[in-house]
PDB file of N, CA and C in Angstrom:
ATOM      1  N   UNK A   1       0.843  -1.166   0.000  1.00  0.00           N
ATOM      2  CA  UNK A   1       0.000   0.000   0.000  1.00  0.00           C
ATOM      3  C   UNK A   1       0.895   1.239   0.000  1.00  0.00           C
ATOM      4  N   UNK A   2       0.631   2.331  -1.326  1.00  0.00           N
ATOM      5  CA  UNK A   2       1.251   3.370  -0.787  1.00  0.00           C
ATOM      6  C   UNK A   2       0.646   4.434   0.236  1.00  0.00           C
ATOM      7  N   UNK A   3       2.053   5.174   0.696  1.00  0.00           N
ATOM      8  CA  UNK A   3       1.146   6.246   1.210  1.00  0.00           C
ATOM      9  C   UNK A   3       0.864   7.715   0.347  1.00  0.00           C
ATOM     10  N   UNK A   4      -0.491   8.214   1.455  1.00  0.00           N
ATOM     11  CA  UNK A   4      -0.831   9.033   0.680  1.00  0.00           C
ATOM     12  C   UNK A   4      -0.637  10.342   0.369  1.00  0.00           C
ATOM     13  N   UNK A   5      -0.584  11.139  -1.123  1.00  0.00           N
ATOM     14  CA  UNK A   5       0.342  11.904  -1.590  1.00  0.00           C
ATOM     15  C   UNK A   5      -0.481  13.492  -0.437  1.00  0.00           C
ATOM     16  N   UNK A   6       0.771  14.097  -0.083  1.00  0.00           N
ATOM     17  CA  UNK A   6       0.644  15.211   0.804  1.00  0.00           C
ATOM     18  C   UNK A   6       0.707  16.616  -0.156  1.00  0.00           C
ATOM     19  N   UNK A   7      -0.220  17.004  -0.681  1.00  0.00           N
ATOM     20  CA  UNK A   7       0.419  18.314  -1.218  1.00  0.00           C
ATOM     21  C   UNK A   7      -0.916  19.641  -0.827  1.00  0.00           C
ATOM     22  N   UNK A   8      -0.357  20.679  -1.146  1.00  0.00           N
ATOM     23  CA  UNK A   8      -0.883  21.874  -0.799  1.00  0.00           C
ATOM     24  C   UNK A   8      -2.307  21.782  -0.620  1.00  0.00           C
ATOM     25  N   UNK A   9      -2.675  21.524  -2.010  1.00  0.00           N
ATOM     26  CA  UNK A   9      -4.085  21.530  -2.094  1.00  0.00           C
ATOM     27  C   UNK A   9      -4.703  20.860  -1.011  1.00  0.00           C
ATOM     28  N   UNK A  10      -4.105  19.445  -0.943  1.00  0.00           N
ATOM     29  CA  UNK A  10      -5.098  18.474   0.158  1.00  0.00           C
ATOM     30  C   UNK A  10      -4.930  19.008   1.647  1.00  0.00           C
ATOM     31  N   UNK A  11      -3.803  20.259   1.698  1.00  0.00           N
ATOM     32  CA  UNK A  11      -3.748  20.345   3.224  1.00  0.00           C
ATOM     33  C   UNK A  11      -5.034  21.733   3.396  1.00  0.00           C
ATOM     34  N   UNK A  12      -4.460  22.526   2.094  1.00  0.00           N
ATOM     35  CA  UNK A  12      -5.701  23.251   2.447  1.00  0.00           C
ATOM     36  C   UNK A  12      -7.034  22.984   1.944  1.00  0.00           C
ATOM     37  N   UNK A  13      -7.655  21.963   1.591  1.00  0.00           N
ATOM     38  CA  UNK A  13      -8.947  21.582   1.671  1.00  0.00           C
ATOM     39  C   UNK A  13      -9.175  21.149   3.183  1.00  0.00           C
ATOM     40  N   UNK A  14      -8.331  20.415   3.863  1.00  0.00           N
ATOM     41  CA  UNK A  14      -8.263  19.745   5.173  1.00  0.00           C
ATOM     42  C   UNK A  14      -8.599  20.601   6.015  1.00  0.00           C
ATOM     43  N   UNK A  15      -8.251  21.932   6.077  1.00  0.00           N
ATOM     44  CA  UNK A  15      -7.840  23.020   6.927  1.00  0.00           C
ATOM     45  C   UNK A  15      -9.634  23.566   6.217  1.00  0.00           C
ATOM     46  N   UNK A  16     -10.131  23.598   5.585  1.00  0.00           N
ATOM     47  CA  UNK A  16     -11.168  24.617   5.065  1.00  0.00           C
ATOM     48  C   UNK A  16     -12.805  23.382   6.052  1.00  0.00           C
ATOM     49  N   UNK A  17     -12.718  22.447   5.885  1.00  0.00           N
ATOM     50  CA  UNK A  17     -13.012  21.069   6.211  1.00  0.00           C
ATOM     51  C   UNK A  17     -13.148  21.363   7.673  1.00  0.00           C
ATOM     52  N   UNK A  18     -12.115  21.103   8.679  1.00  0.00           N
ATOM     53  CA  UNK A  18     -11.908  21.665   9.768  1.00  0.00           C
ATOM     54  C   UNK A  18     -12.546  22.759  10.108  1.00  0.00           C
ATOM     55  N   UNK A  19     -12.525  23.794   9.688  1.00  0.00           N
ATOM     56  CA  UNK A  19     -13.265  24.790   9.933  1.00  0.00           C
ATOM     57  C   UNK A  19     -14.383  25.162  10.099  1.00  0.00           C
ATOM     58  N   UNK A  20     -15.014  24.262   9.039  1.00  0.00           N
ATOM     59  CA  UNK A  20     -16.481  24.581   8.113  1.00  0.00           C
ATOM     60  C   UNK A  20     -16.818  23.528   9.770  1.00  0.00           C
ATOM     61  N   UNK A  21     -17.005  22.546  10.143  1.00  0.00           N
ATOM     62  CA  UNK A  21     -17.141  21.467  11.040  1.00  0.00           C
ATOM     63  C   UNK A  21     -16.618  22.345  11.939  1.00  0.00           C
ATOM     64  N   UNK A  22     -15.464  22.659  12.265  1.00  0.00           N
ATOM     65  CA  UNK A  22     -15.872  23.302  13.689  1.00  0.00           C
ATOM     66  C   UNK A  22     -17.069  24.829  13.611  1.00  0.00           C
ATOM     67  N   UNK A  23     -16.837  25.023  12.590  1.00  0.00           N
ATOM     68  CA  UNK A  23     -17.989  26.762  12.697  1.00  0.00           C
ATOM     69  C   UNK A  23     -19.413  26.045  13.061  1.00  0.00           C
ATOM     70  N   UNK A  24     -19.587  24.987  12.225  1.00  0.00           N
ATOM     71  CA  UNK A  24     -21.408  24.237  12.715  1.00  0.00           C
ATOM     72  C   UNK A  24     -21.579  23.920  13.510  1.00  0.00           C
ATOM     73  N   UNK A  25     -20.530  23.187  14.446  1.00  0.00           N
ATOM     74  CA  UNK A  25     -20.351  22.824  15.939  1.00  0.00           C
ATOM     75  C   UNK A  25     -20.770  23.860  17.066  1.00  0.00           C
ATOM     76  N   UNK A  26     -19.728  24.976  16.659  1.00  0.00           N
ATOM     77  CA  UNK A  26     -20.027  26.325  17.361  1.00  0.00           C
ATOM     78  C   UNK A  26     -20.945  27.368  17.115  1.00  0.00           C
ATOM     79  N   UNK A  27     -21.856  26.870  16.172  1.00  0.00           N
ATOM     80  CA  UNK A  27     -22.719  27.350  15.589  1.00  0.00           C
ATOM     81  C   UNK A  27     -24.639  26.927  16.377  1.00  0.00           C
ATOM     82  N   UNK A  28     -23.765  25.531  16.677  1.00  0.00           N
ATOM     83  CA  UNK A  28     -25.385  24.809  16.869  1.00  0.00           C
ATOM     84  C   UNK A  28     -24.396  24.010  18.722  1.00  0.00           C
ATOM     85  N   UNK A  29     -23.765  25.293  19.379  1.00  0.00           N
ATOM     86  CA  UNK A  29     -23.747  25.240  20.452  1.00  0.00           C
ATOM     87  C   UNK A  29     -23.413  23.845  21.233  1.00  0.00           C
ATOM     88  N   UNK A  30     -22.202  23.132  20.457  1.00  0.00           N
ATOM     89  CA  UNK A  30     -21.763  21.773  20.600  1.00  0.00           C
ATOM     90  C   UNK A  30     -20.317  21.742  20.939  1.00  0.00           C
ATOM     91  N   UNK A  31     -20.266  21.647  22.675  1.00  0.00           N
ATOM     92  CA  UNK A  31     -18.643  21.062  23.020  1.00  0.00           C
ATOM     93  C   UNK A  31     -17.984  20.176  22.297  1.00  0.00           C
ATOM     94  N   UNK A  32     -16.348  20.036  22.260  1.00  0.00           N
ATOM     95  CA  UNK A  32     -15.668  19.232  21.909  1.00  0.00           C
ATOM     96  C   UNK A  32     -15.940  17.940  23.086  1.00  0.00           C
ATOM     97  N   UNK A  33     -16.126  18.598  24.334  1.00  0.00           N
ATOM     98  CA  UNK A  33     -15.856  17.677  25.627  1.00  0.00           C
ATOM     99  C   UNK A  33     -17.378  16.993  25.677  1.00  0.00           C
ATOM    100  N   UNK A  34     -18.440  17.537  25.153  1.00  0.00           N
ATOM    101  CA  UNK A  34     -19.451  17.029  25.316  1.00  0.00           C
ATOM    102  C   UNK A  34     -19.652  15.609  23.902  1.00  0.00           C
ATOM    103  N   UNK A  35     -19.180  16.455  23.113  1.00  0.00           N
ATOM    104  CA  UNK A  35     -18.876  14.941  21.960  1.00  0.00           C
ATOM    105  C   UNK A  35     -18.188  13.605  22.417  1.00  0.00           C
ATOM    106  N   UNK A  36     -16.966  13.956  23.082  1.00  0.00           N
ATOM    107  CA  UNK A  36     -16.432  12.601  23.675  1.00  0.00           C
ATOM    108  C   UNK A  36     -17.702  11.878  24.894  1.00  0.00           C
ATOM    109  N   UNK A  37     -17.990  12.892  25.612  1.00  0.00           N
ATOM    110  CA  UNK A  37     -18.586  12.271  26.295  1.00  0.00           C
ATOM    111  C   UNK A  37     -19.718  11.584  25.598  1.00  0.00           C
ATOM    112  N   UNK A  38     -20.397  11.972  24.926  1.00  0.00           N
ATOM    113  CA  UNK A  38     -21.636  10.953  24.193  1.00  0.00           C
ATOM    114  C   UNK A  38     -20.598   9.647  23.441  1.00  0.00           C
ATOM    115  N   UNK A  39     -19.656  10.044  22.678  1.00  0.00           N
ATOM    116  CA  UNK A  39     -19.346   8.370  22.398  1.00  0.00           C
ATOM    117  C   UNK A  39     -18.505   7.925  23.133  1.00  0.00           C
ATOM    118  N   UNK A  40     -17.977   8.333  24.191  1.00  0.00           N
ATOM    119  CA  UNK A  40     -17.626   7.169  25.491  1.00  0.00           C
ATOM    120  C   UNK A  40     -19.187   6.351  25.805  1.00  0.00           C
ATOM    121  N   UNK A  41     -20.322   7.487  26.468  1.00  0.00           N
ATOM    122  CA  UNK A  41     -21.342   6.751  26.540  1.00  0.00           C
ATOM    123  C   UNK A  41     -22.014   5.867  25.969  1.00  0.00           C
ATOM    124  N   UNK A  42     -21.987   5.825  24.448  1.00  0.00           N
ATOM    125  CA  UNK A  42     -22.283   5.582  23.571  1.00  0.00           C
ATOM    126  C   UNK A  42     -21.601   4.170  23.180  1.00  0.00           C
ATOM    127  N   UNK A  43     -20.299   3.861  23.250  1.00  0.00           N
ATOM    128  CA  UNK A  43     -19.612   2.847  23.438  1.00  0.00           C
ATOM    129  C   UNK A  43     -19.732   1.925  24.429  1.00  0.00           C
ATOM    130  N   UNK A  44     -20.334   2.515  25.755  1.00  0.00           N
ATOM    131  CA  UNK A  44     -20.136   1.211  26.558  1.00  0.00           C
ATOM    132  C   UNK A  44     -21.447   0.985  26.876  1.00  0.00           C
ATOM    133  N   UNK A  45     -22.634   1.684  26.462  1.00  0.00           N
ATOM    134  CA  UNK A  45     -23.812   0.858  26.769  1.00  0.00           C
ATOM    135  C   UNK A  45     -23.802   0.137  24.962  1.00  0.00           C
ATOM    136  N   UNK A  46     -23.119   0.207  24.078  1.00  0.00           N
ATOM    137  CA  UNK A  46     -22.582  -0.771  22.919  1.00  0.00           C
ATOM    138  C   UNK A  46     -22.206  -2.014  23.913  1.00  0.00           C
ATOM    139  N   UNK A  47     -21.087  -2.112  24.600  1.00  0.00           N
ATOM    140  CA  UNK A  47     -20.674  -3.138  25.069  1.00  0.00           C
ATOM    141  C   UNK A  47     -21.303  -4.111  26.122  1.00  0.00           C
ATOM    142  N   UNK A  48     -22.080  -2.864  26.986  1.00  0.00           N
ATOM    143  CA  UNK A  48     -23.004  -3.017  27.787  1.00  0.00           C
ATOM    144  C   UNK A  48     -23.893  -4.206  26.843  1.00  0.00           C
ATOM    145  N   UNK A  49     -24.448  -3.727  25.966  1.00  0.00           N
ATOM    146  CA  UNK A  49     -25.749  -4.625  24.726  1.00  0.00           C
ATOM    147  C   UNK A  49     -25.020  -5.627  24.042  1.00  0.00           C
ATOM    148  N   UNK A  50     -23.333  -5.614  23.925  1.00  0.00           N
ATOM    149  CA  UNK A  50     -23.120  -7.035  23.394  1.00  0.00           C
ATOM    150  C   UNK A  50     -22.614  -8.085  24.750  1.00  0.00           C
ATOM    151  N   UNK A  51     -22.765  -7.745  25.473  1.00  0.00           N
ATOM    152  CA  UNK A  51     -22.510  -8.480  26.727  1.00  0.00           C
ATOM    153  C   UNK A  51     -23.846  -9.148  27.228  1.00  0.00           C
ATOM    154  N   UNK A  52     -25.199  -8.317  27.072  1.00  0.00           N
ATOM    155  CA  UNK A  52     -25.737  -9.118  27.444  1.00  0.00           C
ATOM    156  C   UNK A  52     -26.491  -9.738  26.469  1.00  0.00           C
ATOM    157  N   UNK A  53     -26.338  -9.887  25.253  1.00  0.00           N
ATOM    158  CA  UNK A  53     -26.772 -10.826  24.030  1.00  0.00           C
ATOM    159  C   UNK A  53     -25.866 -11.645  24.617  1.00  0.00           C
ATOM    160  N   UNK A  54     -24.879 -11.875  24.630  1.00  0.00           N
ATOM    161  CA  UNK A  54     -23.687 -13.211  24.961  1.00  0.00           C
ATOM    162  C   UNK A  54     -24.192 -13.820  26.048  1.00  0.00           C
ATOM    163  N   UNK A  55     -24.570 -13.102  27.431  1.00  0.00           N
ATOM    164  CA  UNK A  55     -25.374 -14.106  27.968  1.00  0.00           C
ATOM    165  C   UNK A  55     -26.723 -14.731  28.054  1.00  0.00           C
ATOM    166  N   UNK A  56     -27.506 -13.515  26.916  1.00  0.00           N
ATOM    167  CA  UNK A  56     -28.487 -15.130  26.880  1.00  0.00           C
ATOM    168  C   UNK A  56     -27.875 -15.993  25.788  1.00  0.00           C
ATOM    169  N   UNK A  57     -27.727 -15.484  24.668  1.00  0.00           N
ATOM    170  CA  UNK A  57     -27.263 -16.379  24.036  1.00  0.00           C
ATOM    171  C   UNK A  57     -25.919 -17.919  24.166  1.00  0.00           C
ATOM    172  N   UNK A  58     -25.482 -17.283  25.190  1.00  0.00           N
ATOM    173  CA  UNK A  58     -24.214 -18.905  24.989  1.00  0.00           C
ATOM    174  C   UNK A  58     -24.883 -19.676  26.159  1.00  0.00           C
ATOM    175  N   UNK A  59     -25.653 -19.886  26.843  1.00  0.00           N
ATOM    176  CA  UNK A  59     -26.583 -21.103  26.669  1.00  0.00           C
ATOM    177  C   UNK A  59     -26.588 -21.943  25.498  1.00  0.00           C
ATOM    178  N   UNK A  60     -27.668 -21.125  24.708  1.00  0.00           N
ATOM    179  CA  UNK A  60     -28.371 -21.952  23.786  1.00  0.00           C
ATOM    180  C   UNK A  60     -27.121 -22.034  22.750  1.00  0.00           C
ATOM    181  N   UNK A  61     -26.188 -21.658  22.477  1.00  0.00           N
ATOM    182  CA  UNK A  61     -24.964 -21.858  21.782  1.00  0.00           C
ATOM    183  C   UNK A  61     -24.224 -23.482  22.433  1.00  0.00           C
ATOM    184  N   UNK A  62     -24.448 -23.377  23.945  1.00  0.00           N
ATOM    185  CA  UNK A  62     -23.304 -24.336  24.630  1.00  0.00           C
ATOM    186  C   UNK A  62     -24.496 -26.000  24.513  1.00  0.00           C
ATOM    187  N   UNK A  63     -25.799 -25.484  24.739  1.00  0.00           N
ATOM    188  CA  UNK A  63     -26.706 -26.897  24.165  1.00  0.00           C
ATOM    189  C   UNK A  63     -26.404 -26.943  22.764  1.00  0.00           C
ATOM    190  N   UNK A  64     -26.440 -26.440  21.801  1.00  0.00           N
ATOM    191  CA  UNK A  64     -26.505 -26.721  20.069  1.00  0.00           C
ATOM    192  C   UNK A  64     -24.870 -27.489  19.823  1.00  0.00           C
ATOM    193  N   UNK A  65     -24.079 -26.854  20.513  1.00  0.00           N
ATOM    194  CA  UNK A  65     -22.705 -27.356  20.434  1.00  0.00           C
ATOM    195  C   UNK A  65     -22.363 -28.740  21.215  1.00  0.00           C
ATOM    196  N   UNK A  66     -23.153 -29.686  21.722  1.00  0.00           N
ATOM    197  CA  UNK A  66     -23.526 -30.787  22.487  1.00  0.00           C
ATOM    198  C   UNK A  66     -24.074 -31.566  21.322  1.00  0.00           C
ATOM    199  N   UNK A  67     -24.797 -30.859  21.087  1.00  0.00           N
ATOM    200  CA  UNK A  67     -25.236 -31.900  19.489  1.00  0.00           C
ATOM    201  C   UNK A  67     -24.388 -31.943  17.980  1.00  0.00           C
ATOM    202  N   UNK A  68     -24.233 -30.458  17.821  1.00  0.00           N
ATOM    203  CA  UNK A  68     -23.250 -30.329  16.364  1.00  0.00           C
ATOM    204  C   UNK A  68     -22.020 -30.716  16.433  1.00  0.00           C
ATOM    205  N   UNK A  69     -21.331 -30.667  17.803  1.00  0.00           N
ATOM    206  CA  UNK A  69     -19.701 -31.697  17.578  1.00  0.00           C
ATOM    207  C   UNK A  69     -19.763 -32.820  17.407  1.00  0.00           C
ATOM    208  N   UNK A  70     -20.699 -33.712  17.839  1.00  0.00           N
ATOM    209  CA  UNK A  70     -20.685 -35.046  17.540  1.00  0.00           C
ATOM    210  C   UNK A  70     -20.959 -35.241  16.354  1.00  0.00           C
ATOM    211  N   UNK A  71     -21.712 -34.623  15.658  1.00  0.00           N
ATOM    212  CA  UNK A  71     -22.578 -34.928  14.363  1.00  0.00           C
ATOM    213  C   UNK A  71     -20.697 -34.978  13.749  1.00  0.00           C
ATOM    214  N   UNK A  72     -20.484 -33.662  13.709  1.00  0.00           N
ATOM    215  CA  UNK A  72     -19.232 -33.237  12.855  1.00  0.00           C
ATOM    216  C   UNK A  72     -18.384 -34.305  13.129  1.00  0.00           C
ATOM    217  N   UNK A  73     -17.752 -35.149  14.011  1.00  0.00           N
ATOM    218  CA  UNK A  73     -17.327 -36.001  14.776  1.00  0.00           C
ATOM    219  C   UNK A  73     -17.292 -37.472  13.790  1.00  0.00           C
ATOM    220  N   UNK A  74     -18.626 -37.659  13.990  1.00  0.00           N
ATOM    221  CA  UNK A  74     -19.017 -38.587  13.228  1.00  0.00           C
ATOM    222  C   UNK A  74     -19.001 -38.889  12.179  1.00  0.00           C
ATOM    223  N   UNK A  75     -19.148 -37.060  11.161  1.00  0.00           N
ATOM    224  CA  UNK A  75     -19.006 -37.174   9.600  1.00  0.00           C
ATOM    225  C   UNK A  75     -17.762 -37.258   8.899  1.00  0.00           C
ATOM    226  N   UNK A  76     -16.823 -36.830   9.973  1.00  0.00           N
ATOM    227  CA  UNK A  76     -15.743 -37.120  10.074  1.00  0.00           C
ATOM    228  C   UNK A  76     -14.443 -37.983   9.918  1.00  0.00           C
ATOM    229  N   UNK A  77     -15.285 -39.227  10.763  1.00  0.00           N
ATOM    230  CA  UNK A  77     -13.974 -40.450  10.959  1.00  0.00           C
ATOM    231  C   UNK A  77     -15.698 -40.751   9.555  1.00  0.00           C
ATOM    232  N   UNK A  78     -16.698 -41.016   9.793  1.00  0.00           N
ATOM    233  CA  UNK A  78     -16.614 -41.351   8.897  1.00  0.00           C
ATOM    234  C   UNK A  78     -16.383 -41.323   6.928  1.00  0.00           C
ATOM    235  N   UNK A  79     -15.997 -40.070   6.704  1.00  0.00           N
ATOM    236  CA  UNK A  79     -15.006 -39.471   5.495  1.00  0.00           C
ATOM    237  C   UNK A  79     -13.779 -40.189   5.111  1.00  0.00           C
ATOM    238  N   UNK A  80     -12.842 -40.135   6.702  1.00  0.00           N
ATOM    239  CA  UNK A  80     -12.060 -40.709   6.446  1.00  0.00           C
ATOM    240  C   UNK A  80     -12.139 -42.151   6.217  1.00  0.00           C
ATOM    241  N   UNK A  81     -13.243 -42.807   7.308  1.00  0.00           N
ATOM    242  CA  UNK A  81     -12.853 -44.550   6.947  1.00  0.00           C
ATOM    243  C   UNK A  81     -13.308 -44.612   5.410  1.00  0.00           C
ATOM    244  N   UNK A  82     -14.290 -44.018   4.837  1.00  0.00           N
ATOM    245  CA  UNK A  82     -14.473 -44.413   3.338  1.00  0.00           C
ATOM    246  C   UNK A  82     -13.198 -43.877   2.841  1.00  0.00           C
ATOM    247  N   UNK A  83     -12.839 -42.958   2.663  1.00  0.00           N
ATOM    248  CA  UNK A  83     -11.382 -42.465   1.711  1.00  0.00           C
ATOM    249  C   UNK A  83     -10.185 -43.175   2.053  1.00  0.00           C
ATOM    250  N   UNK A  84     -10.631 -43.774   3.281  1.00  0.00           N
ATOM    251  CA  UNK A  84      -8.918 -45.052   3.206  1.00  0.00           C
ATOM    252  C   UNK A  84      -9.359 -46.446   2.340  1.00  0.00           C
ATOM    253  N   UNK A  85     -10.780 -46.523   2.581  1.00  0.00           N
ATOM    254  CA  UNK A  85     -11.354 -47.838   1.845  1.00  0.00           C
ATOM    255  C   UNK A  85     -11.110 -48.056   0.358  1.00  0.00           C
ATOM    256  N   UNK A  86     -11.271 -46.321   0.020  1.00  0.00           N
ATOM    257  CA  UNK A  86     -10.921 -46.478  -1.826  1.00  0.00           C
ATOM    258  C   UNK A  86      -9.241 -46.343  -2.051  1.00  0.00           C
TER     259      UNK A  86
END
């Protein structure tokens, strides 16, 4: 992968970009400190919600996996005993 080319133009579009985004920010009365804080919050009731899908779910993951290893198990040796047979 190369990296990417640095020249005038792209720094001052970057810089115009920046601006325009911070003027709407400060425009429509929006901290920098209050942004982090919503996606810190925002992140851990995320984690908060995949934590508790995982516990209902790996139950019913840890019964299905009681049945599907054996199956696999089974289809298994038996693959191999036919493919040593031929």
């Amino acid at each position: 992968m190369t990296a990417p080319r640095v020249s005038i133009a792209n720094v001052v579009k970057f810089l115009l970009v920046c601006f325009a985004v911070g003027w709407v920010l400060k425009f429509v009365a929006v901290r920098p400190i209050e942004m982090w804080h919503w996606v810190e919050r925002t992140a851990r009731h995320f984690g908060q919600f995949v934590m508790d899908i995982g516990q209902w779910a790996l139950p019913y993951i840890i019964v299905g996996a009681g049945v599907v290893v054996p199956v696999i198990v089974i289809r298994a040796v038996y693959r191999y005993m036919r493919n040593r047979a031929n």
